[in-house]
C-alpha atoms as a PDB file:
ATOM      1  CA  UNK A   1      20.129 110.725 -76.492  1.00  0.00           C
ATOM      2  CA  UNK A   2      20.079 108.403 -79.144  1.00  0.00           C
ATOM      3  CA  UNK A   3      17.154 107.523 -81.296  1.00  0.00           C
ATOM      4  CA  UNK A   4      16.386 105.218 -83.980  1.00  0.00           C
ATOM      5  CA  UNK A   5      13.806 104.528 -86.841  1.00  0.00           C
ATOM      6  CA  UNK A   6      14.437 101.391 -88.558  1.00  0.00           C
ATOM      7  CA  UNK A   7      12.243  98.517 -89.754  1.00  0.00           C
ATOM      8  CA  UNK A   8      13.478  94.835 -91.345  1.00  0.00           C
ATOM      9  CA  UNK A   9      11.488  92.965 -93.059  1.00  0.00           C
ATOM     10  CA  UNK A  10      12.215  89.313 -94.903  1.00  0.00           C
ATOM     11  CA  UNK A  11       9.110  87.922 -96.789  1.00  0.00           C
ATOM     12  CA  UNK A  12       7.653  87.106-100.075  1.00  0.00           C
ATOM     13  CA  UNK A  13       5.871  89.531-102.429  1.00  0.00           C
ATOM     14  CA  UNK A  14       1.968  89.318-102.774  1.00  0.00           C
ATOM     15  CA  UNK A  15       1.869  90.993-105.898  1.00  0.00           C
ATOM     16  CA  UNK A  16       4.155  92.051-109.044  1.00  0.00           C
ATOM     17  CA  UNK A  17       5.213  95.551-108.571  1.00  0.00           C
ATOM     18  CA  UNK A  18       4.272  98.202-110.827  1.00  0.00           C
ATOM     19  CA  UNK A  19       6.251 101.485-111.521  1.00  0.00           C
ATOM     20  CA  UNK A  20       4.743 105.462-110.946  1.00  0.00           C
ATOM     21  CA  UNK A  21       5.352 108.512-110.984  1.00  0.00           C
ATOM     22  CA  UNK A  22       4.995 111.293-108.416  1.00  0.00           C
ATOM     23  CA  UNK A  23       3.726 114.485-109.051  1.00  0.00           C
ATOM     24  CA  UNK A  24       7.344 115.500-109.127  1.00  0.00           C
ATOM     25  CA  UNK A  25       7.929 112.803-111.509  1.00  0.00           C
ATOM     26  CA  UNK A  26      10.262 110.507-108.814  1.00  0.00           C
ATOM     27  CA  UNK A  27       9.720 106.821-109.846  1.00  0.00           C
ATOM     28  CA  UNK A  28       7.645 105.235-107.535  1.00  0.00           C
ATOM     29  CA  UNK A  29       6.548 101.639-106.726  1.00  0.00           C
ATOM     30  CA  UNK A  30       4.572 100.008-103.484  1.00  0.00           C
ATOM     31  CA  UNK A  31       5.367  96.184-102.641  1.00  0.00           C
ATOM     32  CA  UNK A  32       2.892  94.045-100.127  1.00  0.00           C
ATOM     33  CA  UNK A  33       4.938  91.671 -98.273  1.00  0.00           C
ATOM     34  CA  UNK A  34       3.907  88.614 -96.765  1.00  0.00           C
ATOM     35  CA  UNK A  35       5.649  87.624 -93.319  1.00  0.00           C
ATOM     36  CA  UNK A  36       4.627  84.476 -91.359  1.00  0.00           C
ATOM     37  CA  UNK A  37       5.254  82.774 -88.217  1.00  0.00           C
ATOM     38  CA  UNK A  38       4.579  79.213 -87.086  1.00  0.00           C
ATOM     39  CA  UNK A  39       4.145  78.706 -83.574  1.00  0.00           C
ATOM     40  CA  UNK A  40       2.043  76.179 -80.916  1.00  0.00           C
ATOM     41  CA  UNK A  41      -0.977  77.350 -78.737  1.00  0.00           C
ATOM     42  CA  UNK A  42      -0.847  76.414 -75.225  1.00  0.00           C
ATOM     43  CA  UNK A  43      -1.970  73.189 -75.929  1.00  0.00           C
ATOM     44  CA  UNK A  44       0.021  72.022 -78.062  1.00  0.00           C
ATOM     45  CA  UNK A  45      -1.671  72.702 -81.724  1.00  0.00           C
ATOM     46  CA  UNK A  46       0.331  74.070 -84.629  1.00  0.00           C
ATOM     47  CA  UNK A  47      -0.836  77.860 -86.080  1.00  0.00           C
ATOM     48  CA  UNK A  48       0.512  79.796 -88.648  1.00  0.00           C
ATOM     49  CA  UNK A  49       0.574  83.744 -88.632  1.00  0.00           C
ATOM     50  CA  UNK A  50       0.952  86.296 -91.785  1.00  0.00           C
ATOM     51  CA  UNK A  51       1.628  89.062 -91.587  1.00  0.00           C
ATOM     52  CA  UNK A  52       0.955  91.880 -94.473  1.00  0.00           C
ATOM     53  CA  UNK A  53       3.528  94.879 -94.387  1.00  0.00           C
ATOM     54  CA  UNK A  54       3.229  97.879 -96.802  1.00  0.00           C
ATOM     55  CA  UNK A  55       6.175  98.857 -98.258  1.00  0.00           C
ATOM     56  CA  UNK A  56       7.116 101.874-100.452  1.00  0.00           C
ATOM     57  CA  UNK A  57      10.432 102.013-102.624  1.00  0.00           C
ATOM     58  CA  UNK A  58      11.407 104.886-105.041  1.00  0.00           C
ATOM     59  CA  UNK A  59      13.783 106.586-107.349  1.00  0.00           C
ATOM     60  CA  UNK A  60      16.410 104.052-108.641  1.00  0.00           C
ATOM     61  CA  UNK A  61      15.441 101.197-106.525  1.00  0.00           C
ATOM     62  CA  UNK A  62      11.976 101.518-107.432  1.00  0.00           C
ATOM     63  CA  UNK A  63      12.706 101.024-111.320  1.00  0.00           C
ATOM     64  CA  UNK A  64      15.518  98.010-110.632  1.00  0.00           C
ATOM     65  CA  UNK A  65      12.165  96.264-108.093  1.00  0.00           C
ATOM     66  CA  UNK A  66       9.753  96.665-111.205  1.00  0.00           C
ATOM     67  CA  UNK A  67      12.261  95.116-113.702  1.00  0.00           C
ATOM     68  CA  UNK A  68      13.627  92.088-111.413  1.00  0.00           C
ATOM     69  CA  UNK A  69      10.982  91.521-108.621  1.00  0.00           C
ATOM     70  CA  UNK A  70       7.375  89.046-109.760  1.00  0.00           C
ATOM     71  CA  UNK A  71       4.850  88.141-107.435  1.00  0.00           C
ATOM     72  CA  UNK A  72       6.161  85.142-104.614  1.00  0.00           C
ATOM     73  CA  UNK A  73       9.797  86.298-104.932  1.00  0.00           C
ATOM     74  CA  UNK A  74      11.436  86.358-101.720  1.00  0.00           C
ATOM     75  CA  UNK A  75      12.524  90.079-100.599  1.00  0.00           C
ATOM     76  CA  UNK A  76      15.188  91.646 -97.867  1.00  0.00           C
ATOM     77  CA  UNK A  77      13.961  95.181 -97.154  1.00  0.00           C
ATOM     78  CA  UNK A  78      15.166  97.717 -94.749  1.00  0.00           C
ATOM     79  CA  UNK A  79      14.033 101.320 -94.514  1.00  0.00           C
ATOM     80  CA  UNK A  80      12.198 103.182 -91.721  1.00  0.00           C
ATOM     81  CA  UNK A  81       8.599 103.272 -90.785  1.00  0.00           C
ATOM     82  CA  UNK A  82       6.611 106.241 -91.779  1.00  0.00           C
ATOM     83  CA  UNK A  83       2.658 107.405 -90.682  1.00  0.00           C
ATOM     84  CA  UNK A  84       0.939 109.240 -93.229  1.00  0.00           C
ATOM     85  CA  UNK A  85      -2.348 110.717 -93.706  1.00  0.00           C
ATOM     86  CA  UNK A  86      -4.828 110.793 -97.515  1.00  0.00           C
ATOM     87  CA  UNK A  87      -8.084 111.466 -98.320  1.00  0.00           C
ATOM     88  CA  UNK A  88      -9.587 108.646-100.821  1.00  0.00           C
ATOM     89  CA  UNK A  89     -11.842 108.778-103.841  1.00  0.00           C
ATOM     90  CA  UNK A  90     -14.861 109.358-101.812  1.00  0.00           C
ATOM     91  CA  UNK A  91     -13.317 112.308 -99.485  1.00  0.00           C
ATOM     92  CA  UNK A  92     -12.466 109.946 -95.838  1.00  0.00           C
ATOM     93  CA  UNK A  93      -9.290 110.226 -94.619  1.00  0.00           C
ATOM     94  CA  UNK A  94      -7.178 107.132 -94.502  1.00  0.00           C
ATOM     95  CA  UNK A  95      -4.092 106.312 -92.193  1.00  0.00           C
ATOM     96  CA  UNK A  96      -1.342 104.634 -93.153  1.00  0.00           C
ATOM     97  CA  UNK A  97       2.069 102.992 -91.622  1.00  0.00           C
ATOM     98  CA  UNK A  98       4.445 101.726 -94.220  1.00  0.00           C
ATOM     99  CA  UNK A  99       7.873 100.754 -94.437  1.00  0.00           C
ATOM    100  CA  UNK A 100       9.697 103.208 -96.860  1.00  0.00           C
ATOM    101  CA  UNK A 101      12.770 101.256 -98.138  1.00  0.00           C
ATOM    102  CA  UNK A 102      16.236 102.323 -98.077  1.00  0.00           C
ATOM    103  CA  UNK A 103      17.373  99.246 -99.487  1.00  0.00           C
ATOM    104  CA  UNK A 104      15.937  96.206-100.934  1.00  0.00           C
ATOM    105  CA  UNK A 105      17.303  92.879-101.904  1.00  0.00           C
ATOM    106  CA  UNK A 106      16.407  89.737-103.679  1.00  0.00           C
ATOM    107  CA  UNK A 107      18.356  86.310-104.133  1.00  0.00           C
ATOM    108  CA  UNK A 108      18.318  84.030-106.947  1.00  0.00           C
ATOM    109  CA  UNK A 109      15.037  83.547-109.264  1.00  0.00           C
ATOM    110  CA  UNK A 110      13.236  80.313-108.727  1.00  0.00           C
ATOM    111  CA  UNK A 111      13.250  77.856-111.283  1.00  0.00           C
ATOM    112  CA  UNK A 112      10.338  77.863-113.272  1.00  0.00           C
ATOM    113  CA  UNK A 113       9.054  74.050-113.278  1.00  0.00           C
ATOM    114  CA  UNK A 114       7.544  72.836-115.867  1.00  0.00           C
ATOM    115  CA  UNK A 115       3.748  71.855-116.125  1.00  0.00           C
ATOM    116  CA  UNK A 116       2.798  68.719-116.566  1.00  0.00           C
ATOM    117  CA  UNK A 117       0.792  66.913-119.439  1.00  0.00           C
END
């Protein structure tokens, strides 16, 4: 029997990732990425989807995300899902389903255009 946990996701970042450390002191780093979809309803109208994905990235690849990745850059990640379980700041336990990364990509920067006078 063969099984398989693996998750792909291609999107842009919603926010600038920012390097942690665990309590073990393993570099750390979560990305938000943005997915969308365009599609037509039954009657013919256009819709757009998004779709938020939490993503979490560590050790070297965390540190290399941190000093390459800004918010809006387009990202390749593949890792596996994962469920986990925390209590927050005001003791209720959370659930969450993330994407921990195996391996993440980016292409080329965008050029930066200039602002206009």
């Amino acid at each position: 029997m063969f099984q398989k946990n693996k998750a792909e996701v291609i999107g842009n970042l919603g926010a600038t990732p920012t390097l942690r450390a665990t309590g073990s002191g393993v570099s750390v780093t979560n990305l938000s990425v943005a997915t969308s979809r365009n599609y037509r309803t039954a009657n013919g109208e256009s819709r757009s989807e998004t779709t938020w994905h939490k993503i979490a990235v560590f050790g070297k690849t965390a540190e290399a995300c941190c000093s390459h990745l800004q918010k809006g850059d387009l990202v390749s990640v593949e890792g596996r899902l994962s469920n986990r379980e925390y209590e927050d700041k005001d003791g209720i336990k959370r659930f969450v389903t993330e994407i921990v990364a195996e391996k993440v990509d980016w292409g080329p920067k965008r050029p930066q255009v200039p602002a206009t006078e």
